[in-house]
N, C-alpha and C. Protein backbone atom coordinates (compact mmCIF):
# COMPACT_ATOMS: atom_id res chain seq x y z
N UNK A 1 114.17 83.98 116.90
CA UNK A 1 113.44 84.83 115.96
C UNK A 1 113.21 86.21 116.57
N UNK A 2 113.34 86.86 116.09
CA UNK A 2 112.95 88.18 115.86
C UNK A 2 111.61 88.97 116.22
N UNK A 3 111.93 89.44 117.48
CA UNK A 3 110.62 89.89 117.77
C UNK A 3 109.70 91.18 117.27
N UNK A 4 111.19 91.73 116.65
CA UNK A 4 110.91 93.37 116.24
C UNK A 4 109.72 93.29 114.73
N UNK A 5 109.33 94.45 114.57
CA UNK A 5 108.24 94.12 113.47
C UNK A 5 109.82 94.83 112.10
N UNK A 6 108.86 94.08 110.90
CA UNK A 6 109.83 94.04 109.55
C UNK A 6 109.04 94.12 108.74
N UNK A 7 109.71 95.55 108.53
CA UNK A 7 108.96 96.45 107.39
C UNK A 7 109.82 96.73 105.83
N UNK A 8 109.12 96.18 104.77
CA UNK A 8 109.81 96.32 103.72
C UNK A 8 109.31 97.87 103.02
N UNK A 9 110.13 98.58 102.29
CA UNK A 9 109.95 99.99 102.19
C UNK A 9 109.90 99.56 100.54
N UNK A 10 109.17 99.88 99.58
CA UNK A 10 109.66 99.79 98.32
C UNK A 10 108.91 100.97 97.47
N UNK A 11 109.55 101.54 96.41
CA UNK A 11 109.13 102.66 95.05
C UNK A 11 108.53 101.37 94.52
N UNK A 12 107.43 101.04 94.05
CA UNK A 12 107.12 100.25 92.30
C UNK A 12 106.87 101.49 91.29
N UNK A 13 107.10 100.82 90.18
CA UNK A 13 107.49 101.60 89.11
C UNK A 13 108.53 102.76 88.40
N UNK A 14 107.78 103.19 88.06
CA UNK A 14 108.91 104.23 87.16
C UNK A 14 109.38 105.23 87.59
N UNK A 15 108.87 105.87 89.41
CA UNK A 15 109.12 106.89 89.41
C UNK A 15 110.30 106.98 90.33
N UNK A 16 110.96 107.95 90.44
CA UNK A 16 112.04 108.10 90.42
C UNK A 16 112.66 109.10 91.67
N UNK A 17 111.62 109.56 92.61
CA UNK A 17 112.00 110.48 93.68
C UNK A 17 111.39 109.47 94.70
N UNK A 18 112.70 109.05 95.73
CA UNK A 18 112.61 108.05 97.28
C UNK A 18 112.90 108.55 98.20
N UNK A 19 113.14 110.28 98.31
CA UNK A 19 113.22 111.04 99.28
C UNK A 19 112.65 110.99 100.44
N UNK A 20 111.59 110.34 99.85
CA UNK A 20 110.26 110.60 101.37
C UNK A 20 110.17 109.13 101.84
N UNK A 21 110.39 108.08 100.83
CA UNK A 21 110.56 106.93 101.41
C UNK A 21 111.67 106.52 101.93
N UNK A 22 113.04 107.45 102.03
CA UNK A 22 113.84 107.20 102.50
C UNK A 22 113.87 107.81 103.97
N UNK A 23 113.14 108.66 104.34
CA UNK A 23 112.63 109.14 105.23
C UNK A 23 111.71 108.64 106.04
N UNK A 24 111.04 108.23 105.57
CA UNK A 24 110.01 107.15 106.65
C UNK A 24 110.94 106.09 106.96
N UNK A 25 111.04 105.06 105.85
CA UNK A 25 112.74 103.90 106.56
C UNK A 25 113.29 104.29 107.89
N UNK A 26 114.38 105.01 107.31
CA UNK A 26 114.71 105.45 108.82
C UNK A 26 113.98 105.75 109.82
N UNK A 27 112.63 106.81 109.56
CA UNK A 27 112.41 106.68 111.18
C UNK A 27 111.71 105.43 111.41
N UNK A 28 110.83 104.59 110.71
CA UNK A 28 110.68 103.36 111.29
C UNK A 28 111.98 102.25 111.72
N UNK A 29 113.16 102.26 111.20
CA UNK A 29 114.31 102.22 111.75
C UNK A 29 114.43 102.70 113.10
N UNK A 30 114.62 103.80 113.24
CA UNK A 30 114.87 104.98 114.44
C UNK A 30 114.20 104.64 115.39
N UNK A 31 112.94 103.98 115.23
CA UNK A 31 111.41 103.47 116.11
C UNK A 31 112.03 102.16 116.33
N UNK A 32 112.91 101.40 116.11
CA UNK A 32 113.42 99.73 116.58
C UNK A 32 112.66 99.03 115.46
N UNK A 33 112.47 99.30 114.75
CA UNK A 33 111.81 98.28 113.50
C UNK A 33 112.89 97.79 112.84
N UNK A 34 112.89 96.48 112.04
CA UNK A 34 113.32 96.12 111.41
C UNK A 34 113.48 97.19 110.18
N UNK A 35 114.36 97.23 109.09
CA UNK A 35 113.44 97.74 107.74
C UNK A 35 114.48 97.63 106.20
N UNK A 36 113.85 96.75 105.23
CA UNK A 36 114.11 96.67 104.22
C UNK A 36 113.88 97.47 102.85
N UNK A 37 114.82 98.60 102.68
CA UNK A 37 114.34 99.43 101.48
C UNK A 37 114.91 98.41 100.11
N UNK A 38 114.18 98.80 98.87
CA UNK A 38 114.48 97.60 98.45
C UNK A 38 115.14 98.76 96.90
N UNK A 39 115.03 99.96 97.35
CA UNK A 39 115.54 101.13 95.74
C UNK A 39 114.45 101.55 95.29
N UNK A 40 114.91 101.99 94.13
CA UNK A 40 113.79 102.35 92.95
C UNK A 40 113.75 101.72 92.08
N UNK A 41 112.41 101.86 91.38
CA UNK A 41 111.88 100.98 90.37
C UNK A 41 112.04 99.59 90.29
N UNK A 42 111.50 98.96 91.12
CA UNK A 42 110.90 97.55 91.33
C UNK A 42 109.54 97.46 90.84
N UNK A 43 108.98 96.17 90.98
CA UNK A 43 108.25 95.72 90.29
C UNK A 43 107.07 95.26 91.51
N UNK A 44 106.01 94.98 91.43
CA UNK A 44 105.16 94.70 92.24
C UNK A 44 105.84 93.29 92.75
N UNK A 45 106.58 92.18 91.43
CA UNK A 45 107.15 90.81 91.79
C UNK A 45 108.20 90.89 92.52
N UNK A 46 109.05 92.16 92.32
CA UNK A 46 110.21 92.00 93.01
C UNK A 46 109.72 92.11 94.26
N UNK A 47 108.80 93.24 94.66
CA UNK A 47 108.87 93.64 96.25
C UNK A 47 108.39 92.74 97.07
N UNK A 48 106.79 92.14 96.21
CA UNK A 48 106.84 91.10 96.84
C UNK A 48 107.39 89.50 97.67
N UNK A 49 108.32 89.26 96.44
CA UNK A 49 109.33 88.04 96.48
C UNK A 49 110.25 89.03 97.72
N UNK A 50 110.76 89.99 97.71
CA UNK A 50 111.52 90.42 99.01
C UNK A 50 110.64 90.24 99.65
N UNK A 51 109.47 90.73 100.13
CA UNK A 51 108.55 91.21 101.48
C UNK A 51 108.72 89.67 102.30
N UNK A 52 108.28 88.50 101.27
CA UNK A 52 108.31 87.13 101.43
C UNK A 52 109.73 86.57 102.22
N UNK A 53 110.81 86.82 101.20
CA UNK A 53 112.28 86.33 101.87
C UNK A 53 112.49 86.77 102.89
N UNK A 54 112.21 88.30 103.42
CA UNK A 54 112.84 89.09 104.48
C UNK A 54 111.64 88.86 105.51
N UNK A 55 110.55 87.59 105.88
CA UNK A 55 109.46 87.32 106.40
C UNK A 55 109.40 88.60 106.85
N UNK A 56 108.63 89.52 106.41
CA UNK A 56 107.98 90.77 106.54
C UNK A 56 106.89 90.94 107.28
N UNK A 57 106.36 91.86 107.84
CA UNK A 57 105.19 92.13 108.88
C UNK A 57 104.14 93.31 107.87
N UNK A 58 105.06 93.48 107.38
CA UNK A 58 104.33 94.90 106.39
C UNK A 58 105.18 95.11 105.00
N UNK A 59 105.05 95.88 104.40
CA UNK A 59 105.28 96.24 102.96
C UNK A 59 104.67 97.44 102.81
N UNK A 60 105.35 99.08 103.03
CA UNK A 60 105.29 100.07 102.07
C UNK A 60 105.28 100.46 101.56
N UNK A 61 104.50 101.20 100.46
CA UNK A 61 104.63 101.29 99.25
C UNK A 61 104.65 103.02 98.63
N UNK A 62 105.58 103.41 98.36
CA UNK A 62 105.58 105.46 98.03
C UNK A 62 105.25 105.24 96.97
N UNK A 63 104.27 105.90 96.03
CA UNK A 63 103.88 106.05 94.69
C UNK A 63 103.91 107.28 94.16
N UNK A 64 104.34 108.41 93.61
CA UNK A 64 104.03 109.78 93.36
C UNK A 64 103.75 109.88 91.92
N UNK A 65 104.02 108.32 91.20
CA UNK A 65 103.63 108.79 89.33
C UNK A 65 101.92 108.27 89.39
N UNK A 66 101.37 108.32 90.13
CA UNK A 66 100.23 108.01 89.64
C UNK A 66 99.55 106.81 88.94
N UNK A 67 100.40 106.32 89.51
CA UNK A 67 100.37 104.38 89.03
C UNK A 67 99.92 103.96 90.20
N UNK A 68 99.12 104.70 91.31
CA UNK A 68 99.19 103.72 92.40
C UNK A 68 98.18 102.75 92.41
N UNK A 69 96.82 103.19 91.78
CA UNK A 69 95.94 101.86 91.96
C UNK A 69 96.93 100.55 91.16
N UNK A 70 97.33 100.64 90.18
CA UNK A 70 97.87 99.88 89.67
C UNK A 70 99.15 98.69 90.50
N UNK A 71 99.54 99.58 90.98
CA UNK A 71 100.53 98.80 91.85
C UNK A 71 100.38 98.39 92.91
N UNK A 72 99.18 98.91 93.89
CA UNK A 72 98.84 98.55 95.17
C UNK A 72 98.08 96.93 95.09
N UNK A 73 97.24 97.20 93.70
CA UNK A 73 96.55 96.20 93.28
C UNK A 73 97.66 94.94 93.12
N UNK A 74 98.03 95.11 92.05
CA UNK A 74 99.06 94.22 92.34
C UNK A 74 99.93 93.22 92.87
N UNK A 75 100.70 94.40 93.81
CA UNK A 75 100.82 93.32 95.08
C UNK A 75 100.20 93.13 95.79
N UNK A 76 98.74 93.64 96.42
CA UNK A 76 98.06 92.54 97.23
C UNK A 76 97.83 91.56 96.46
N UNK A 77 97.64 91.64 95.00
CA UNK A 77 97.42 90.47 94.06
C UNK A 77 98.45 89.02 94.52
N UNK A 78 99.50 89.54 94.56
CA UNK A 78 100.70 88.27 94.46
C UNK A 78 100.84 88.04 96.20
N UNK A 79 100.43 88.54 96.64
CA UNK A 79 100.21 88.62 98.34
C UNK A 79 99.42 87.73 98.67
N UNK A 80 98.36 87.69 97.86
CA UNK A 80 97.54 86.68 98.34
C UNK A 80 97.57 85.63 97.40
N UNK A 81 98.09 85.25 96.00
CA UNK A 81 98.30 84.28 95.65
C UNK A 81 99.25 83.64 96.32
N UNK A 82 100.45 84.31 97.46
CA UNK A 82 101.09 83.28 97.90
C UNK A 82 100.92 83.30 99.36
N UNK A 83 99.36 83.10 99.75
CA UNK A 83 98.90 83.17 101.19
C UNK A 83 99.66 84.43 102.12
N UNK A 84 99.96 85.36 101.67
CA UNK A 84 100.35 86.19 102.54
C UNK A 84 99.81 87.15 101.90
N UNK A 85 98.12 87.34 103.09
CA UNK A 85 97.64 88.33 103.41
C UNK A 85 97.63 88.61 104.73
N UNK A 86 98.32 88.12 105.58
CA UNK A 86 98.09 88.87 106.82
C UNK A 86 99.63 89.76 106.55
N UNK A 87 100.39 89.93 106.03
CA UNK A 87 101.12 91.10 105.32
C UNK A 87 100.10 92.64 105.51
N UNK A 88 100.80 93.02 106.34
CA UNK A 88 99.87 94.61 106.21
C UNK A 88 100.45 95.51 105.02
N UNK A 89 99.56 95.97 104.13
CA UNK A 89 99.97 96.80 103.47
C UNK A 89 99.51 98.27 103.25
N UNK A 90 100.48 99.25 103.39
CA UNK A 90 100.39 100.68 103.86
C UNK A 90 100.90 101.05 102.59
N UNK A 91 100.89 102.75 102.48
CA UNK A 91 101.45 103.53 101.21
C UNK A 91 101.53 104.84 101.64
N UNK A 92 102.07 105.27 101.07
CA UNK A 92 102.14 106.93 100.64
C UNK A 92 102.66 107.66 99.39
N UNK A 93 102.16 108.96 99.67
CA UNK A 93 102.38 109.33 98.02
C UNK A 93 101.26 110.49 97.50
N UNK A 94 101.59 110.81 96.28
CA UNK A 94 100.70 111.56 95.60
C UNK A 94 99.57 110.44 95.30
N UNK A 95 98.13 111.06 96.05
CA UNK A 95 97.06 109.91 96.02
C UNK A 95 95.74 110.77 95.99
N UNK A 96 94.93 110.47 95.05
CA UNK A 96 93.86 111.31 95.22
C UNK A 96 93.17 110.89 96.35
N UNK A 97 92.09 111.74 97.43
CA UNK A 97 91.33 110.95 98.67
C UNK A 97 90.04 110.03 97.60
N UNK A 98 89.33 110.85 96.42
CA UNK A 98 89.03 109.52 95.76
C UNK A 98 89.19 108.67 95.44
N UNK A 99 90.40 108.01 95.61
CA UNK A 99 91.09 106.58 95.38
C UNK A 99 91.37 105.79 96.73
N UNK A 100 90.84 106.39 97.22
CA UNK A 100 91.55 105.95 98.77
C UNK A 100 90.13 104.62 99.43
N UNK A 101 89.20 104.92 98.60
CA UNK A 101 88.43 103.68 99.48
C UNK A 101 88.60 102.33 98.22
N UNK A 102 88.63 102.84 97.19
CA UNK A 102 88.35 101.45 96.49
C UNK A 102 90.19 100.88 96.94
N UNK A 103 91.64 101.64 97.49
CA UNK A 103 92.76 100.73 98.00
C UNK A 103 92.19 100.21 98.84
N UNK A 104 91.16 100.61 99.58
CA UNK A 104 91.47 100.10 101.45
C UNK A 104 90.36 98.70 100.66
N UNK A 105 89.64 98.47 99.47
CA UNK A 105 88.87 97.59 99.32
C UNK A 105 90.19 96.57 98.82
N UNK A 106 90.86 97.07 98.38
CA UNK A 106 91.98 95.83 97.77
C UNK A 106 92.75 95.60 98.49
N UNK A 107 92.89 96.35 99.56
CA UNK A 107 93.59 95.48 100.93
C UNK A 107 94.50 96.63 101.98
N UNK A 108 94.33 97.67 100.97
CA UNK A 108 95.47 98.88 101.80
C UNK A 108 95.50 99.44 102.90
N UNK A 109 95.49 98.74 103.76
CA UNK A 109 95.46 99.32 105.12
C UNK A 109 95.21 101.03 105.70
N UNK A 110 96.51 101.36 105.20
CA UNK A 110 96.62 102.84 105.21
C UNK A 110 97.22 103.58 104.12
N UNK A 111 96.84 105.00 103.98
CA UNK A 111 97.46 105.55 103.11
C UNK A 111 97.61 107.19 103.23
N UNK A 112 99.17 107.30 103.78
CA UNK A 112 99.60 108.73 104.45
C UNK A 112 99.65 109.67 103.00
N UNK A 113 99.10 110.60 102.96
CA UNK A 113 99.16 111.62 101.75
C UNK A 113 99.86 112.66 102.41
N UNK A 114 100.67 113.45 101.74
CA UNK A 114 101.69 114.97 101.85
C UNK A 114 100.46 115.43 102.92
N UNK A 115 101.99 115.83 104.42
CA UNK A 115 101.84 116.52 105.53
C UNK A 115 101.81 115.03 106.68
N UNK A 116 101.42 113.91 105.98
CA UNK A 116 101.60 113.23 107.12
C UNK A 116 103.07 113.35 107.99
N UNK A 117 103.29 113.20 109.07
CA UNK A 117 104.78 113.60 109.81
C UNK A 117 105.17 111.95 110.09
N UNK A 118 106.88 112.10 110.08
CA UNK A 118 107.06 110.53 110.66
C UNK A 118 106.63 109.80 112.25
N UNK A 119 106.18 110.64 112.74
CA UNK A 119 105.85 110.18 114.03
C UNK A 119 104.52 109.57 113.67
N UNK A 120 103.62 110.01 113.20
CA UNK A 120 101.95 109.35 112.72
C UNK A 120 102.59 107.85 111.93
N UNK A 121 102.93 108.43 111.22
CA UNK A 121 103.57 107.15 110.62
C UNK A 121 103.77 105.67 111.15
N UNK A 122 105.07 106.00 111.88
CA UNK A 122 105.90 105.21 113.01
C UNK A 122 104.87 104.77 113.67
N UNK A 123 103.68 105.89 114.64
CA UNK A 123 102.61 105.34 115.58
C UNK A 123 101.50 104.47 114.83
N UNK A 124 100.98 104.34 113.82
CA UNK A 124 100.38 103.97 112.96
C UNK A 124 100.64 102.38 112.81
N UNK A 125 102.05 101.93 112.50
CA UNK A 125 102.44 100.64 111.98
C UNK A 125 102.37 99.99 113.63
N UNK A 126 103.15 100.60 114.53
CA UNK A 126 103.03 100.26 116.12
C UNK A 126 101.79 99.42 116.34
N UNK A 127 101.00 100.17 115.77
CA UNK A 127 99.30 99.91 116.66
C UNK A 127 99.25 98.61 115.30
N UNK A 128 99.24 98.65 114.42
CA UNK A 128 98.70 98.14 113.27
C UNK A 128 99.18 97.08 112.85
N UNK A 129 100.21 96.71 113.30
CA UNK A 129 101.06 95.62 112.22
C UNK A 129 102.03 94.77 113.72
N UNK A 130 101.21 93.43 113.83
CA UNK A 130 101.57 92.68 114.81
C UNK A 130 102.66 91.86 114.64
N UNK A 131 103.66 91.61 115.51
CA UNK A 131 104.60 90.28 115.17
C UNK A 131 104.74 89.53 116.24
N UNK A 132 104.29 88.38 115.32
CA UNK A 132 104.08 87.02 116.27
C UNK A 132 104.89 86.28 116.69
């Protein structure tokens, strides 16, 4: 088994720019991570059912349409209906900082807003997201 940590990268919903999540991937790639991008426009079920198959350490989530409570909710929803909450879950994206405590109440670990750099990033999941 696999000692490296495995990070699933996923867009939910409708929106349609993965520029920046294609950018973090790689450098958590670049950093020796595992990492599963899974496209655009998935579903909270799809990413999850991947995060699950690809036994994942984490699950990213880029949001920029403004669906994010909606979707963060979500999959911690199906996260923990199928006992996987020790799944860390992180995000980034267009996010108001008023939304940012009631995620971290639904489970969101972290959440990088425009200017975060990939190195914070990368150092962030390092410290944060253990594999056993």
């Amino acid at each position: 088994m696999s000692s490296r940590i495995r990070v699933v990268v996923a867009k939910p919903g409708l929106d349609g720019h993965d520029r920046g999540a294609k950018v973090v991937a790689r450098a958590l790639r670049d950093a020796g991570m595992e990492v599963i991008y899974t496209g655009l426009h998935q579903t909270p079920e799809q990413i999850v059912e991947t995060t699950l198959q690809e036994d994942a350490d984490a699950v990213g989530l880029s949001v920029l349409s403004g669906a994010h409570m909606t979707q963060f909710r979500r999959v911690a929803e199906l996260l923990k209906e199928q006992d996987a909450e020790d799944v860390v879950i992180f995000g980034g994206g267009i996010i108001p900082e008023d939304d940012l405590p009631e995620l971290e109440k639904i489970g969101v670990k972290k959440v990088f807003t425009p200017g975060a750099t990939t190195e914070e990033i990368v150092g962030w999941v390092r410290a944060n997201v253990a594999r056993d």
